[in-house]
N, C-alpha and C. Protein backbone atom coordinates (compact mmCIF):
# COMPACT_ATOMS: atom_id res chain seq x y z
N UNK A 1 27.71 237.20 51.50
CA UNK A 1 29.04 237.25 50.95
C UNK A 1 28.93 236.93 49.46
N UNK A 2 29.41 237.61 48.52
CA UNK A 2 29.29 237.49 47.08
C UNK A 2 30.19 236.48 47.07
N UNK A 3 30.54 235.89 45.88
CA UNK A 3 31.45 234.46 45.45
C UNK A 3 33.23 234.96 45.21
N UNK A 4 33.00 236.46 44.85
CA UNK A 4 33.91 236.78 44.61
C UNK A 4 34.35 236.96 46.29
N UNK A 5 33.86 237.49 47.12
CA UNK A 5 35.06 237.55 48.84
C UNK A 5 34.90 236.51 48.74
N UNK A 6 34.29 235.02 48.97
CA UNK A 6 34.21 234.11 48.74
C UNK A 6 35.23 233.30 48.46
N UNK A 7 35.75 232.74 47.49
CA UNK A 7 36.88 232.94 47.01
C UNK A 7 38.25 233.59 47.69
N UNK A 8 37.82 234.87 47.84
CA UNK A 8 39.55 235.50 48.11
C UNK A 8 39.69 235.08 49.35
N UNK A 9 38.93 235.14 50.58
CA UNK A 9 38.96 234.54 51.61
C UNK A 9 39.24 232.96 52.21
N UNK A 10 38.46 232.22 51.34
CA UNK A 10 38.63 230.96 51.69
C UNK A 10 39.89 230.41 51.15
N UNK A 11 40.54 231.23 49.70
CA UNK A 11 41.76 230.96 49.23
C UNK A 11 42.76 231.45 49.92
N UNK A 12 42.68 232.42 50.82
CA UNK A 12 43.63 233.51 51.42
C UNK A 12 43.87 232.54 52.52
N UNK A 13 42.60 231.99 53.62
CA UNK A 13 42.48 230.88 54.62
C UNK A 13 43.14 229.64 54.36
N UNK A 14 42.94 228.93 53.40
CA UNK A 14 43.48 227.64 53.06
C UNK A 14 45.32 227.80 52.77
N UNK A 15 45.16 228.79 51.85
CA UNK A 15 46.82 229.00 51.62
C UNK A 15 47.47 229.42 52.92
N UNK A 16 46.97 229.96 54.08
CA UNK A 16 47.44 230.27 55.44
C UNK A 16 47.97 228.92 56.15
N UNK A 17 46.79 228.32 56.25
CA UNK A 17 46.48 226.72 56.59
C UNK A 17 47.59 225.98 56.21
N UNK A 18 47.61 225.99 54.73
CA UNK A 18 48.91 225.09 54.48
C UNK A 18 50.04 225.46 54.31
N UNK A 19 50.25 226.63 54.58
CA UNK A 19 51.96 227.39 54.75
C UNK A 19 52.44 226.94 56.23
N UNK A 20 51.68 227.21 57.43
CA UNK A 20 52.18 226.87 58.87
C UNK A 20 51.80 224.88 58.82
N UNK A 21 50.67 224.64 58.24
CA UNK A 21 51.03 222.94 58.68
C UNK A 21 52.26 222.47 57.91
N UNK A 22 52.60 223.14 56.68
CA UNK A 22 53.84 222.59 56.07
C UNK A 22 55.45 222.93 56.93
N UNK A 23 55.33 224.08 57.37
CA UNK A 23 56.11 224.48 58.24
C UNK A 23 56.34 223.56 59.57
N UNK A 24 54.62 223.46 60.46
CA UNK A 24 54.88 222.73 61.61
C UNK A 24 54.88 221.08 61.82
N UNK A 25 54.55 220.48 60.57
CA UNK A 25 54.39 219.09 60.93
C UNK A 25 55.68 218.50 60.11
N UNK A 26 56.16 219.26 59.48
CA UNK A 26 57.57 218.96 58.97
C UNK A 26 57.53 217.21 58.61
N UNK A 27 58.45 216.44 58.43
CA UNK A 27 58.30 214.96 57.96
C UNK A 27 56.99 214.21 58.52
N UNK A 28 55.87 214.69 59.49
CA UNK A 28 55.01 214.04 60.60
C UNK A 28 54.12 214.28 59.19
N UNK A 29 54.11 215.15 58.21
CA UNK A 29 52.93 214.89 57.19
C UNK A 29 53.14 215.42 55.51
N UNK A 30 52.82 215.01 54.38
CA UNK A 30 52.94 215.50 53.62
C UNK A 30 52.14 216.31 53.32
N UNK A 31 51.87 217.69 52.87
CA UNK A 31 51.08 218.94 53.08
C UNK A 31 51.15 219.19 51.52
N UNK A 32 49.83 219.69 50.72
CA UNK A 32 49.54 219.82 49.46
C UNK A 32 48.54 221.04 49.15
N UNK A 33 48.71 221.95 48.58
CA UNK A 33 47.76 222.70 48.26
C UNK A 33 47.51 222.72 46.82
N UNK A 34 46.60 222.95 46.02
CA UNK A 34 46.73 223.10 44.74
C UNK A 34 44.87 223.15 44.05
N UNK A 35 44.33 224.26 43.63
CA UNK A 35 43.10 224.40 42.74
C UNK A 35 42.48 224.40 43.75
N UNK A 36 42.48 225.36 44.82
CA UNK A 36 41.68 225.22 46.14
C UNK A 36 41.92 224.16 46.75
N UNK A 37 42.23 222.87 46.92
CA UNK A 37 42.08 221.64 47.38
C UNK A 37 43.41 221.28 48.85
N UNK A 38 43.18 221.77 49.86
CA UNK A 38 43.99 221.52 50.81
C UNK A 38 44.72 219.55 51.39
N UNK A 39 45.39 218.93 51.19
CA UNK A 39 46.10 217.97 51.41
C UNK A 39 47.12 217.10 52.47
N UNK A 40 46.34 217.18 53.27
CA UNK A 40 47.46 216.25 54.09
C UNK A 40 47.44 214.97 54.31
N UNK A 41 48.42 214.36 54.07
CA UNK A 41 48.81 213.04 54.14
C UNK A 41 49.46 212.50 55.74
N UNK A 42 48.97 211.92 56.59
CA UNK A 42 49.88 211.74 57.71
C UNK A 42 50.48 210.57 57.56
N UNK A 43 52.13 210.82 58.09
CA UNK A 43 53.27 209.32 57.85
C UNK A 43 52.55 208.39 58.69
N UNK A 44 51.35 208.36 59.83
CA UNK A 44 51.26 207.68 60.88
C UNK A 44 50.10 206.88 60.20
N UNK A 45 49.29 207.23 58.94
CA UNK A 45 48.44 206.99 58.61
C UNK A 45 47.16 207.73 58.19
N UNK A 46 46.30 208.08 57.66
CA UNK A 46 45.03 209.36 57.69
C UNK A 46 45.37 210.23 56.61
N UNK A 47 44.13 210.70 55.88
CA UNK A 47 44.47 211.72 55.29
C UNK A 47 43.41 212.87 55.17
N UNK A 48 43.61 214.27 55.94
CA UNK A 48 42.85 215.30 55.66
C UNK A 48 42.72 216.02 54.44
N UNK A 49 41.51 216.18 53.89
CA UNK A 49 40.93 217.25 52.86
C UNK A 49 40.20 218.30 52.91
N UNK A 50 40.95 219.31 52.38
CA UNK A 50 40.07 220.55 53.07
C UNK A 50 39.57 221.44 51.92
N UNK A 51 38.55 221.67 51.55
CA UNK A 51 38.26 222.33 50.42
C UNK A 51 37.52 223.34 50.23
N UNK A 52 37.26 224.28 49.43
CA UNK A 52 35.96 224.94 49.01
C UNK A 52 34.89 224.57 48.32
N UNK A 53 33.84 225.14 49.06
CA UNK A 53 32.30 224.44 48.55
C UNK A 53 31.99 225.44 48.01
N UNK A 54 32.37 226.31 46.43
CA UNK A 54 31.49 227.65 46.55
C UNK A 54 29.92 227.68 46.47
N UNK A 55 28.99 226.54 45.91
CA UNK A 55 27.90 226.94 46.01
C UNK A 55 27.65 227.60 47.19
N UNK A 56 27.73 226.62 48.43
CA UNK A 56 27.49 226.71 49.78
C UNK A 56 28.36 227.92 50.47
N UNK A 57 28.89 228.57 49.96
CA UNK A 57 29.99 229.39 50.30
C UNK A 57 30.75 228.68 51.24
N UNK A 58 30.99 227.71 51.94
CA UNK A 58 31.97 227.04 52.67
C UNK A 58 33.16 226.78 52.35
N UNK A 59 33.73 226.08 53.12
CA UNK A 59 34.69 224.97 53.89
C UNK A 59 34.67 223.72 54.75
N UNK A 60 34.81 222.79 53.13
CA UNK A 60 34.36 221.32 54.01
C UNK A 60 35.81 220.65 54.24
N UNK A 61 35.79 220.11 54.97
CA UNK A 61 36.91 219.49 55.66
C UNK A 61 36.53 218.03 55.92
N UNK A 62 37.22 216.78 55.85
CA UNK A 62 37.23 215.75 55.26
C UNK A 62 38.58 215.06 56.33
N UNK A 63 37.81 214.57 57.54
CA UNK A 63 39.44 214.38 58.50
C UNK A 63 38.87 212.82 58.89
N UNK A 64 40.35 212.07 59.18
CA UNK A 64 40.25 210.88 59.55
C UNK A 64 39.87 210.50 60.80
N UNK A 65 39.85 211.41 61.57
CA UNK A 65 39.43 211.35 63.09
C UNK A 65 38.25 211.88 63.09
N UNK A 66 37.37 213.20 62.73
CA UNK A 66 36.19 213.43 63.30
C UNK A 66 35.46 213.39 62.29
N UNK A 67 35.67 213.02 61.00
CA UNK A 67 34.87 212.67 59.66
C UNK A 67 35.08 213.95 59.20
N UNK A 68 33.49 214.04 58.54
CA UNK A 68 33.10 215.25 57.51
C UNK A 68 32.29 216.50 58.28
N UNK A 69 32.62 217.93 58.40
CA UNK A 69 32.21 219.30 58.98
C UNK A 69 32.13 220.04 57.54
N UNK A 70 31.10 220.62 57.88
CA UNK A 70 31.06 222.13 56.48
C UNK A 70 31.10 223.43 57.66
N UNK A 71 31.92 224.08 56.92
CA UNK A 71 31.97 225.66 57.86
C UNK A 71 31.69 226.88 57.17
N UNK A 72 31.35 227.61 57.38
CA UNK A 72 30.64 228.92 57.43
C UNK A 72 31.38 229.73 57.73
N UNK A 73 31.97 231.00 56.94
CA UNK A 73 32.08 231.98 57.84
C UNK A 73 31.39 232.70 58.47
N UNK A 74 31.66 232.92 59.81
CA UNK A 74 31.24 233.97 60.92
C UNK A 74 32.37 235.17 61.27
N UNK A 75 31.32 236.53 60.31
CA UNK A 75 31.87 237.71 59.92
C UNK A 75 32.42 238.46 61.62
N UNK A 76 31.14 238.14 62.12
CA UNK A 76 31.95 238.39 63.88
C UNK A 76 32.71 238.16 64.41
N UNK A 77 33.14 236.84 64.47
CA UNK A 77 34.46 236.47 65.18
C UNK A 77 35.26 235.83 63.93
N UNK A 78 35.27 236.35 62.76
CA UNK A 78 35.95 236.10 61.73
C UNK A 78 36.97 234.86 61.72
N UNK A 79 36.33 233.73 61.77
CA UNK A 79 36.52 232.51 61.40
C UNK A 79 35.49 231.64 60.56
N UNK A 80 36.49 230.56 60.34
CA UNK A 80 35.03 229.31 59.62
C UNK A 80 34.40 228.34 60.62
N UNK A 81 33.28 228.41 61.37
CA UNK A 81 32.38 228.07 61.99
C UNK A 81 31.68 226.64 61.67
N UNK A 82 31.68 225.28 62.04
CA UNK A 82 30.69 224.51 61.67
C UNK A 82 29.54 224.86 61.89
N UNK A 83 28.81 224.38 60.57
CA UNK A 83 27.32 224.81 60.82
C UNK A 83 26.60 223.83 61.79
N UNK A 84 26.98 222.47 62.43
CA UNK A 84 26.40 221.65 63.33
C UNK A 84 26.55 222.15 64.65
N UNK A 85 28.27 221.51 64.52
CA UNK A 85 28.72 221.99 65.75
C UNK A 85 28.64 223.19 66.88
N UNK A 86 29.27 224.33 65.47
CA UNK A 86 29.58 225.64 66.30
C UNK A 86 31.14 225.54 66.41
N UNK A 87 31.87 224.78 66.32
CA UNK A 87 33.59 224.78 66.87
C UNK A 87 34.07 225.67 65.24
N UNK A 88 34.80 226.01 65.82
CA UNK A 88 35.82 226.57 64.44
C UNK A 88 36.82 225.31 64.21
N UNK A 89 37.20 225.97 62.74
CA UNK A 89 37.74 225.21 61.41
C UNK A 89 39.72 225.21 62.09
N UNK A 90 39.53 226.10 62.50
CA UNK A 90 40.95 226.49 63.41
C UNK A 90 41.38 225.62 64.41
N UNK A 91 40.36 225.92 65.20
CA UNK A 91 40.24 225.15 66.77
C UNK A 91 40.45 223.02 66.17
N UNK A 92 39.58 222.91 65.48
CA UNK A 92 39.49 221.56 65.37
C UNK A 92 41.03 220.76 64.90
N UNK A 93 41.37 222.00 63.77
CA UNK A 93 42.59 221.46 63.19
C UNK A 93 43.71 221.42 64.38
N UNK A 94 43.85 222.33 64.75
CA UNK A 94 44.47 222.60 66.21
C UNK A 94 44.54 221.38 66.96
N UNK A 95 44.03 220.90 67.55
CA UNK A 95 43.13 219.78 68.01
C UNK A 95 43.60 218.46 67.79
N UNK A 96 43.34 218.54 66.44
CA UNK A 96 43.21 217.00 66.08
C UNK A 96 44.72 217.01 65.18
N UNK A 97 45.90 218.15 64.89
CA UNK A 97 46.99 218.00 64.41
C UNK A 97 47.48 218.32 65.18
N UNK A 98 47.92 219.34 66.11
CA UNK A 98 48.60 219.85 66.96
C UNK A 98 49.93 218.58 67.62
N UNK A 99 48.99 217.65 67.77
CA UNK A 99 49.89 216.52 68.46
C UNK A 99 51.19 215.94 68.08
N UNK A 100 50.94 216.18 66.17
CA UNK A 100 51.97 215.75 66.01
C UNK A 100 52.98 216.60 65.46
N UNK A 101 52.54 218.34 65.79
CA UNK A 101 53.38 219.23 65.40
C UNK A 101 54.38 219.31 66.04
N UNK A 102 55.87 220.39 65.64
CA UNK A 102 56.80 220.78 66.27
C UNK A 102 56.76 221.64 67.02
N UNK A 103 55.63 221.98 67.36
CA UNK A 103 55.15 223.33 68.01
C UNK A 103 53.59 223.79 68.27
N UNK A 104 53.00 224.06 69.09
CA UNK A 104 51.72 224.58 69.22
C UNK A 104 51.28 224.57 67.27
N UNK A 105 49.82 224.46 67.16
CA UNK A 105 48.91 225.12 65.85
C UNK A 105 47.89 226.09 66.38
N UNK A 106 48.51 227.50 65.96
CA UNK A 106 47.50 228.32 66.16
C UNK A 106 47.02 228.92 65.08
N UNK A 107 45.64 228.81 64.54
CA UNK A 107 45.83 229.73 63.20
C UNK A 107 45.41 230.98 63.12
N UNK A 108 44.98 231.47 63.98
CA UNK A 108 43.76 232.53 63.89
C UNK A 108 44.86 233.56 64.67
């Protein structure tokens, strides 16, 4: 992947990301996007960071519950992939926010 899809993708992803968590967690979190840098603040306590790594071409994510993941895209099932794990960047957020949404988090 050149830096340039790079970029449009992971910016296209993140700005996705924080249009529906701003939408679904409504007062449950304060939601921030700005210079690539994804933001959530939870009222309950915690705060997720979600960012771009372009050297690495990633997406590191920075959560109060399962720590620190770097993800990868995987052009096949066109998501961001941890490179440890294997879980998607989707699935986890899902997961570990969903609970305190107004509604299911699906992103994909």
């Amino acid at each position: 992947m050149t830096e340039a899809e790079f970029e449009r993708l992971s910016v296209a992803t993140l700005a996705r990301f924080a249009e529906m968590l701003e939408r679904k967690l409504g007062d449950a979190a304060e939601v921030d996007f700005q210079d690539g840098i994804l933001t959530v603040v939870l009222e309950q306590g915690g705060t997720y960071v979600i960012n771009r790594h372009t050297p690495n071409r990633q997406i590191w994510l920075s959560s109060p519950r399962s720590g620190a993941a770097h993800y990868g895209f995987d052009a096949g099932c066109k998501a961001w992939i941890d490179t440890r794990s294997g879980r998607a960047l989707s699935l986890v957020l899902g997961e570990e926010l969903g609970p305190i949404a107004s509604e299911p988090l699906v992103f994909d």
